[in-house]
C-alpha atoms as a PDB file:
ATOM      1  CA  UNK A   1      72.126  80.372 -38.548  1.00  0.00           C
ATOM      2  CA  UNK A   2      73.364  78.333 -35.398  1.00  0.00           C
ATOM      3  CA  UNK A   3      75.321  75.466 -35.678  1.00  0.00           C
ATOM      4  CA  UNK A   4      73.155  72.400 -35.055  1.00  0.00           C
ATOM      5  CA  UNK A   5      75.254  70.476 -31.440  1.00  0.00           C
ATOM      6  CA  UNK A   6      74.175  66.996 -32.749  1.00  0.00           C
ATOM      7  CA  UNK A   7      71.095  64.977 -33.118  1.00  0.00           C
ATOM      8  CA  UNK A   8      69.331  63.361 -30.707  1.00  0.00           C
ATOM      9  CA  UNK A   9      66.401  60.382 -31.075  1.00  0.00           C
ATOM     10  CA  UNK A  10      63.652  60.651 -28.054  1.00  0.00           C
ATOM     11  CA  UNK A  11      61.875  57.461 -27.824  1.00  0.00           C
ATOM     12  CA  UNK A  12      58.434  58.461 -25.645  1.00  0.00           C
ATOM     13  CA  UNK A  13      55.207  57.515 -25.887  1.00  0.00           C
ATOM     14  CA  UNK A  14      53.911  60.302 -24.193  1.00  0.00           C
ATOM     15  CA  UNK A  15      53.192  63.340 -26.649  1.00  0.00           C
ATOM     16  CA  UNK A  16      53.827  65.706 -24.205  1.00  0.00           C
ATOM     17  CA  UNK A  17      56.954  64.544 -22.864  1.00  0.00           C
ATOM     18  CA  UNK A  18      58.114  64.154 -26.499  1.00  0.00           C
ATOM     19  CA  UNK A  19      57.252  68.095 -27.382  1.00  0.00           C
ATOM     20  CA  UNK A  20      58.835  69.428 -23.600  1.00  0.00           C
ATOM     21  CA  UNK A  21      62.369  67.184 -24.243  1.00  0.00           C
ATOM     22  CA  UNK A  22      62.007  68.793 -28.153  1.00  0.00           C
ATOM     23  CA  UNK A  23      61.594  72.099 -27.200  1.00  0.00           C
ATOM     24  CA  UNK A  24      64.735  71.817 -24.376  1.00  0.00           C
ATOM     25  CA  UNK A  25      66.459  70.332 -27.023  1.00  0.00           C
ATOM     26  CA  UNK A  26      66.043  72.706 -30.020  1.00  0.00           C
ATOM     27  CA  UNK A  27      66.646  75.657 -27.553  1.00  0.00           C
ATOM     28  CA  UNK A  28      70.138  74.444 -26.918  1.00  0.00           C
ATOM     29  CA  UNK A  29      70.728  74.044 -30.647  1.00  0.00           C
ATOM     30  CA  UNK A  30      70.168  70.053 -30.892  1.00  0.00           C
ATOM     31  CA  UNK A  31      68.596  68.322 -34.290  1.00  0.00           C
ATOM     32  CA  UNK A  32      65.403  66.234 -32.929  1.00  0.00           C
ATOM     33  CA  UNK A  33      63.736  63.422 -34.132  1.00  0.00           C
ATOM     34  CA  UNK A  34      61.538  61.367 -32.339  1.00  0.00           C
ATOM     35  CA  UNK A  35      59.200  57.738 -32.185  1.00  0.00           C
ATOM     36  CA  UNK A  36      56.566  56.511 -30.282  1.00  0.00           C
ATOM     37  CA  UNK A  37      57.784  52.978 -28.720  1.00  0.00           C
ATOM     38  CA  UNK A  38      60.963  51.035 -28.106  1.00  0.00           C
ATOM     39  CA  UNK A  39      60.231  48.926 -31.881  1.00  0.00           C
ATOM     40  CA  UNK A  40      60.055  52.434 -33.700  1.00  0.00           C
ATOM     41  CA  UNK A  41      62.972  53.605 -31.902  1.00  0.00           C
ATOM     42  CA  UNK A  42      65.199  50.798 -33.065  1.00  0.00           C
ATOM     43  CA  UNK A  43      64.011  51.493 -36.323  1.00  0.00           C
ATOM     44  CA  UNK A  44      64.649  55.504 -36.760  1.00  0.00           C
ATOM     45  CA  UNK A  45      67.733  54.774 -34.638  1.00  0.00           C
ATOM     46  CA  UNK A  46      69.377  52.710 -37.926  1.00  0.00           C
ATOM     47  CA  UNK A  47      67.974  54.969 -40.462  1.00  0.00           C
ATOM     48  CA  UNK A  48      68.651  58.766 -38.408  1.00  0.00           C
ATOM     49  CA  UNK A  49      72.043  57.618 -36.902  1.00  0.00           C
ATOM     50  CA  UNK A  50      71.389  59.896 -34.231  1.00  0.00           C
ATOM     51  CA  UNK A  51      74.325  61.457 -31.883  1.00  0.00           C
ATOM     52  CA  UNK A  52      72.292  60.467 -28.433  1.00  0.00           C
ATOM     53  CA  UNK A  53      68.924  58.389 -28.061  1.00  0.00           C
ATOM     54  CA  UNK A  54      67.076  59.524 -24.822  1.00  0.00           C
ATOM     55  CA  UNK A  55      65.059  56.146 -24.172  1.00  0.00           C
ATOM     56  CA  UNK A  56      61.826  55.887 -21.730  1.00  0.00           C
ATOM     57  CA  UNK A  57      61.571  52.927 -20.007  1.00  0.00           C
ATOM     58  CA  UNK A  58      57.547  52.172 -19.858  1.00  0.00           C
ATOM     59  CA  UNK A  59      56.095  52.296 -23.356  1.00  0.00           C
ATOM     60  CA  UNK A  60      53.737  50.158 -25.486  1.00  0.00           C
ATOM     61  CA  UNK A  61      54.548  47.448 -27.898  1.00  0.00           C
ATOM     62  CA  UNK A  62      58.374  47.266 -26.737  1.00  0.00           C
ATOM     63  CA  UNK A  63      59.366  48.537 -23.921  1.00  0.00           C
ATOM     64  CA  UNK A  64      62.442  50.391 -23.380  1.00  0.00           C
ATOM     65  CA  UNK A  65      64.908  47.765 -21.094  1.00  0.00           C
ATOM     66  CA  UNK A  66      64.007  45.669 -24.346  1.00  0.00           C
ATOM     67  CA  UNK A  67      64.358  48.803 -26.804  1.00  0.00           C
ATOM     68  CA  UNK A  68      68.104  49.122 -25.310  1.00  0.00           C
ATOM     69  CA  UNK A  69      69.089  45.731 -25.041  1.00  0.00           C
ATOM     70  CA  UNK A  70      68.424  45.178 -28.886  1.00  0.00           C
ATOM     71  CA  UNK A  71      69.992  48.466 -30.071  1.00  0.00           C
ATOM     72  CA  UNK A  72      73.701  47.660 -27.706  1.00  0.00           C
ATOM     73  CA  UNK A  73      73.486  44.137 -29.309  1.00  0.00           C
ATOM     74  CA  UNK A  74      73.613  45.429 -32.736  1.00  0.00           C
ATOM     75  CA  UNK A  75      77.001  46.582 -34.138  1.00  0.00           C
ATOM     76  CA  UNK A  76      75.045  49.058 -36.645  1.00  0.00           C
ATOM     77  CA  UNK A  77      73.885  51.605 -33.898  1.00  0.00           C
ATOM     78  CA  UNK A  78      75.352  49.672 -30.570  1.00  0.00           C
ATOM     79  CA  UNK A  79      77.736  52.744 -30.358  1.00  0.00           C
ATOM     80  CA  UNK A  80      75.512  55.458 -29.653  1.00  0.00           C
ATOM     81  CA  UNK A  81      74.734  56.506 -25.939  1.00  0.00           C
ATOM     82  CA  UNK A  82      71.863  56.017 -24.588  1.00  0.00           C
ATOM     83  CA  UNK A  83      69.863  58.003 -21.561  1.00  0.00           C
ATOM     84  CA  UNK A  84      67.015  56.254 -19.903  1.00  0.00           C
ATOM     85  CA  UNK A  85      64.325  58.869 -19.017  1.00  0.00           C
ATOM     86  CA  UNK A  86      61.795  57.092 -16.621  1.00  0.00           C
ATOM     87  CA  UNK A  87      59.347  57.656 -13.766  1.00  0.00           C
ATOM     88  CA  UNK A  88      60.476  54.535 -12.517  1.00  0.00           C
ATOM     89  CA  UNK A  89      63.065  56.480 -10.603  1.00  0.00           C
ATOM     90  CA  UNK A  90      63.831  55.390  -7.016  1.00  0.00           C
ATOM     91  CA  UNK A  91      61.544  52.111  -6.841  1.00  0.00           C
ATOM     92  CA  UNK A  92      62.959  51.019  -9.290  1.00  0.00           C
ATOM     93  CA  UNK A  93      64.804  47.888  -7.892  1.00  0.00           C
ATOM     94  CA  UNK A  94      61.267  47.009  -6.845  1.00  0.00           C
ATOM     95  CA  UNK A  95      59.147  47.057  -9.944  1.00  0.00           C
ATOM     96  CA  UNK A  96      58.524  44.366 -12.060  1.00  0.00           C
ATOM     97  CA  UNK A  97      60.496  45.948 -15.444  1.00  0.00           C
ATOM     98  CA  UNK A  98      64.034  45.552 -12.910  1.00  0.00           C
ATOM     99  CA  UNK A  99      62.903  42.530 -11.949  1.00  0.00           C
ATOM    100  CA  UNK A 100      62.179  41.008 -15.120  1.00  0.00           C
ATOM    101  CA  UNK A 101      65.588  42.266 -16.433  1.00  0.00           C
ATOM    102  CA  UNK A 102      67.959  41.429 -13.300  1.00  0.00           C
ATOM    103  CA  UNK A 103      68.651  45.113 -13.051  1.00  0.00           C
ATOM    104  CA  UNK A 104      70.493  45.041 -16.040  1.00  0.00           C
ATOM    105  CA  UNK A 105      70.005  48.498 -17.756  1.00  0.00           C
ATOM    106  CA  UNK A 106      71.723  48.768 -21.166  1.00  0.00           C
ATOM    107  CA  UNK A 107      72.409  52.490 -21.088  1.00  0.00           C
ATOM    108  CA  UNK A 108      75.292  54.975 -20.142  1.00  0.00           C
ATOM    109  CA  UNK A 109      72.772  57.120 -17.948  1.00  0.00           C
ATOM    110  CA  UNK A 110      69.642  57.601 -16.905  1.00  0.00           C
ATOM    111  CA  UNK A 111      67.248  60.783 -15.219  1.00  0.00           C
ATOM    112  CA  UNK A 112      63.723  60.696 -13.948  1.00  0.00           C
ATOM    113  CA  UNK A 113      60.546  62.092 -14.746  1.00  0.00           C
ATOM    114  CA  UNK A 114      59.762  64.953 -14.465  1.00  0.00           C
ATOM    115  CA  UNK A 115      62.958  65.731 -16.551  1.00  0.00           C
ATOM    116  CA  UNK A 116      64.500  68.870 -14.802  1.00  0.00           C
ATOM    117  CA  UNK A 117      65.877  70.736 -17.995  1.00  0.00           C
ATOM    118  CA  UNK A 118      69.001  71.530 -16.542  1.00  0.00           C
ATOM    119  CA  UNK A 119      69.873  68.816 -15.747  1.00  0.00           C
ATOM    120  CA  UNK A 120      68.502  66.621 -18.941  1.00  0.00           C
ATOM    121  CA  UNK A 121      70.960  69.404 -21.048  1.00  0.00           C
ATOM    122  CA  UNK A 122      74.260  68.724 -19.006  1.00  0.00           C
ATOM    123  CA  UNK A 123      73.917  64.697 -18.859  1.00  0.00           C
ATOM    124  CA  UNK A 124      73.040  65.593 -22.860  1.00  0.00           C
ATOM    125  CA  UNK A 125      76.296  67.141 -22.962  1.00  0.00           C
ATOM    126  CA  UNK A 126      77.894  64.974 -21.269  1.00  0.00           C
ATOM    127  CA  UNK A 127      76.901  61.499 -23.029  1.00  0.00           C
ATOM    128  CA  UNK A 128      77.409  63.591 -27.251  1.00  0.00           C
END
């Protein structure tokens, strides 16, 4: 049996997304566990105490700037790394999430979509 490298949270609303990042994930020996939205994230962020949560920015019912700004306020979890996955990518000083935020991303690192797997496993590496 392989020695599990940590467990990671991946907060996506998009199904597919979710399974691709899970199967990238599991191949390089990482625990995952996963939630729809930013609200559920928060939530199976307190109860998994996962190593890493890999955060997308554009979801339903809370949105991930909001998701991440929540989770680094609060001393229970505000210790665990977070990597912002998002489409957003270069515009993103023009859309309406930075905007509404004043730039302010609370995470240590962030890729965009599509997520190349290479590099999603060495900024994984990096951030555990």
């Amino acid at each position: 049996m392989v020695k599990e490298r940590g467990k990671i949270l991946v907060v996506d609303d998009d199904p597919d997304m979710v399974s691709a990042i899970r199967m990238s994930l599991e191949s390089a020996s990482y625990k995952v566990v996963d939630a729809g939205n930013g609200k559920e994230g928060i939530e199976k962020a307190k109860k998994e105490r996962p190593d890493l949560i890999v955060m997308d920015l554009m979801m339903p019912e809370m949105d991930g700037f909001e998701a991440c700004k929540r989770l680094k306020a609060d001393p229970e979890v505000e210790n665990i790394p977070i990597l912002v996955l998002t489409a957003i990518g270069q515009q993103f000083s023009d859309t309406k999430y930075a905007k509404d935020m004043g730039l302010r991303l609370d995470s240590e690192d962030f890729i965009t979509k599509p997520v190349d797997t290479e590099v999603l496993l060495e900024r994984v590496a990096q951030l555990i």
